[in-house]
C-alpha atoms as a PDB file:
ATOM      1  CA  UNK A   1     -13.547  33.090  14.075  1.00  0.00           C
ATOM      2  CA  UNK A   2     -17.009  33.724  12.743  1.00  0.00           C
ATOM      3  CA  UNK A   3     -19.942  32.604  15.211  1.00  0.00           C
ATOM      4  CA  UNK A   4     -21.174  28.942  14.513  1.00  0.00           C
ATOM      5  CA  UNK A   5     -24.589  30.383  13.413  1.00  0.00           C
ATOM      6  CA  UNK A   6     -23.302  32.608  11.251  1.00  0.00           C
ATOM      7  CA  UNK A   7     -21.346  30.043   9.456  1.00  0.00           C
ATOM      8  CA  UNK A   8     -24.322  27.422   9.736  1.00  0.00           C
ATOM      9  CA  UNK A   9     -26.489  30.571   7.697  1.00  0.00           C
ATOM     10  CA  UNK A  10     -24.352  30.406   5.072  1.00  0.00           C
ATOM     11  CA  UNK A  11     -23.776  27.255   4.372  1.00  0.00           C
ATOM     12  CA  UNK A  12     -27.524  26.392   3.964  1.00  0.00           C
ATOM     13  CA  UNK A  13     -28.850  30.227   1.970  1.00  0.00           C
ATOM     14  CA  UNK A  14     -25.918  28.693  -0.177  1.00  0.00           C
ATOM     15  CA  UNK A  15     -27.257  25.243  -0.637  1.00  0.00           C
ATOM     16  CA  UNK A  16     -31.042  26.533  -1.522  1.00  0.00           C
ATOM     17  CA  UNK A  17     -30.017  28.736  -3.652  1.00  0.00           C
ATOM     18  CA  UNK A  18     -28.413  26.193  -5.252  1.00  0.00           C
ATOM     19  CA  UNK A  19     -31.388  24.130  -4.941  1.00  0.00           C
ATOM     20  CA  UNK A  20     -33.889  26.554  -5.217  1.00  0.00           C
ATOM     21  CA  UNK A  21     -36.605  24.506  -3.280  1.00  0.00           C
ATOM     22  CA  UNK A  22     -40.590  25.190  -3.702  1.00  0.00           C
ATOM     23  CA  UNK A  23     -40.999  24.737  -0.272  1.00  0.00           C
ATOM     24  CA  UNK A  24     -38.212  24.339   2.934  1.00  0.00           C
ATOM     25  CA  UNK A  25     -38.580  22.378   6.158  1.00  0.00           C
ATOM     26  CA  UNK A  26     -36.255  23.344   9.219  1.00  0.00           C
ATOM     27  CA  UNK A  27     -36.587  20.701  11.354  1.00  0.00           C
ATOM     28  CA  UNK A  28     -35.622  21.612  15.104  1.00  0.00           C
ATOM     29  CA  UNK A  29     -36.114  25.576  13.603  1.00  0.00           C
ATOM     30  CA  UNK A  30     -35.392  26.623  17.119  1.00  0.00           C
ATOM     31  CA  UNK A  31     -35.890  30.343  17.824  1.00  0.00           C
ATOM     32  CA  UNK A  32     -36.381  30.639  14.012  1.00  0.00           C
ATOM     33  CA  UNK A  33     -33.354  33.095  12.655  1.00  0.00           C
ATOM     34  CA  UNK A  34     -33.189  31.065   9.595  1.00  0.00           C
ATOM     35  CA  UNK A  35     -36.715  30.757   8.856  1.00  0.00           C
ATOM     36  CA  UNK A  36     -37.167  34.597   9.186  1.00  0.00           C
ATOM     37  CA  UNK A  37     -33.852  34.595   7.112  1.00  0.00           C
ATOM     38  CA  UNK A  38     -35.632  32.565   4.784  1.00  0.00           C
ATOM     39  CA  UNK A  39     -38.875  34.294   4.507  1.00  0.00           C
ATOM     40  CA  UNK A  40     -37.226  37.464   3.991  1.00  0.00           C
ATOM     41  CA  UNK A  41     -35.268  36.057   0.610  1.00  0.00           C
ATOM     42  CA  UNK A  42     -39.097  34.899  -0.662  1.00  0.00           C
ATOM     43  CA  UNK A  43     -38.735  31.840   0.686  1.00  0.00           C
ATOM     44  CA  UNK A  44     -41.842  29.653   2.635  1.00  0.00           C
ATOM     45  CA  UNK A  45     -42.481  26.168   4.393  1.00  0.00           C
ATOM     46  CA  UNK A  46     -42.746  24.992   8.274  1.00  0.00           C
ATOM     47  CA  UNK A  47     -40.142  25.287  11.122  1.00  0.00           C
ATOM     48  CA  UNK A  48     -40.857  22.403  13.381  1.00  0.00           C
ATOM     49  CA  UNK A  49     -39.578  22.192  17.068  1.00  0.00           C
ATOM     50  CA  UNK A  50     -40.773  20.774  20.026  1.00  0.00           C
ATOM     51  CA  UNK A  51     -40.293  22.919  22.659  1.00  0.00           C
ATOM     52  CA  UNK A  52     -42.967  25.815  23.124  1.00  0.00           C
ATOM     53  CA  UNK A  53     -40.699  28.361  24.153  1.00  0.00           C
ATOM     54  CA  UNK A  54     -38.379  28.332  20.898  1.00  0.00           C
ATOM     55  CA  UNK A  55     -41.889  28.174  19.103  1.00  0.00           C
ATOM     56  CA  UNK A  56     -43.039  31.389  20.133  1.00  0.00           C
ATOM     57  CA  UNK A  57     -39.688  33.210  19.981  1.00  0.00           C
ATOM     58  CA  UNK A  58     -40.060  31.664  16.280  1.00  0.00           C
ATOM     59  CA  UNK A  59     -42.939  33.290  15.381  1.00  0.00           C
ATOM     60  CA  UNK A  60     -42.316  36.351  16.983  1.00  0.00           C
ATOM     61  CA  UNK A  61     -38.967  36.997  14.341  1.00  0.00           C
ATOM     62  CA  UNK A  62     -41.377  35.983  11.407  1.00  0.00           C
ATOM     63  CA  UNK A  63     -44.047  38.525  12.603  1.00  0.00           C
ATOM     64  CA  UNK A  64     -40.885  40.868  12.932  1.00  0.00           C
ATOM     65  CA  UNK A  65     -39.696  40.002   9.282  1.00  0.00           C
ATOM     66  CA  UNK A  66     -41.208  37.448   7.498  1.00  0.00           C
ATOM     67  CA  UNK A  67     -44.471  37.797   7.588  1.00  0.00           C
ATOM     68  CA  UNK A  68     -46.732  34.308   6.648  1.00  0.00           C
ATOM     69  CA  UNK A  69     -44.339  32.956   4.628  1.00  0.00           C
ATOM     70  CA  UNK A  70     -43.636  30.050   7.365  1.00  0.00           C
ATOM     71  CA  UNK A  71     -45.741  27.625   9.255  1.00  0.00           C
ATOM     72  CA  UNK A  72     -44.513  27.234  12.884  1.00  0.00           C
ATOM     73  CA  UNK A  73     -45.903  23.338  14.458  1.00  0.00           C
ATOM     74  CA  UNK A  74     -45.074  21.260  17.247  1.00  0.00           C
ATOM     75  CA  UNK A  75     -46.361  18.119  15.599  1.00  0.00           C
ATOM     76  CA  UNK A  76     -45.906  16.706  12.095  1.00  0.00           C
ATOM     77  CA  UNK A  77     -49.190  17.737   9.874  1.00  0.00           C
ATOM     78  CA  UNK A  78     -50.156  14.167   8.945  1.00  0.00           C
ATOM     79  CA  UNK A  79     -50.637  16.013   5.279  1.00  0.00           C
ATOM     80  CA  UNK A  80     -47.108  15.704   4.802  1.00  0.00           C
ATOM     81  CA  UNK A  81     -46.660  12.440   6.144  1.00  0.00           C
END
């Protein structure tokens, strides 16, 4: 059996590129795989999560691989409100 991440990454880069979004939000984006998975397919947005920790491990995959293609905040921007 495939890894539950794996199988979570496909599941959503099939449902955007269904979609095919302007922007994407990961909510709870964790240590932020799929944003840098994201980014790298020419994709952009925010990955929001609360916890500091998975916020920096989040934007050190995106300056690995994905550039400034995704915002990485611990608190709502009251722009998208």
């Amino acid at each position: 059996m495939l890894p539950r991440y794996i199988l979570r990454e496909d599941v959503v880069l099939r449902r955007v590129s269904e979609l095919r979004p302007t922007s994407i939000v990961e909510i709870g984006c964790g240590g932020g795989e799929m944003l840098r998975t994201l980014a790298r397919r020419g994709y952009s947005g925010v990955g929001y999560d609360l916890s500091p920790v998975a916020r920096e491990h989040a934007l050190e995959r995106l300056r690995d691989g994905g550039g400034d293609r995704f915002r990485v905040v611990d608190e709502w921007p009251a722009t998208e409100r």
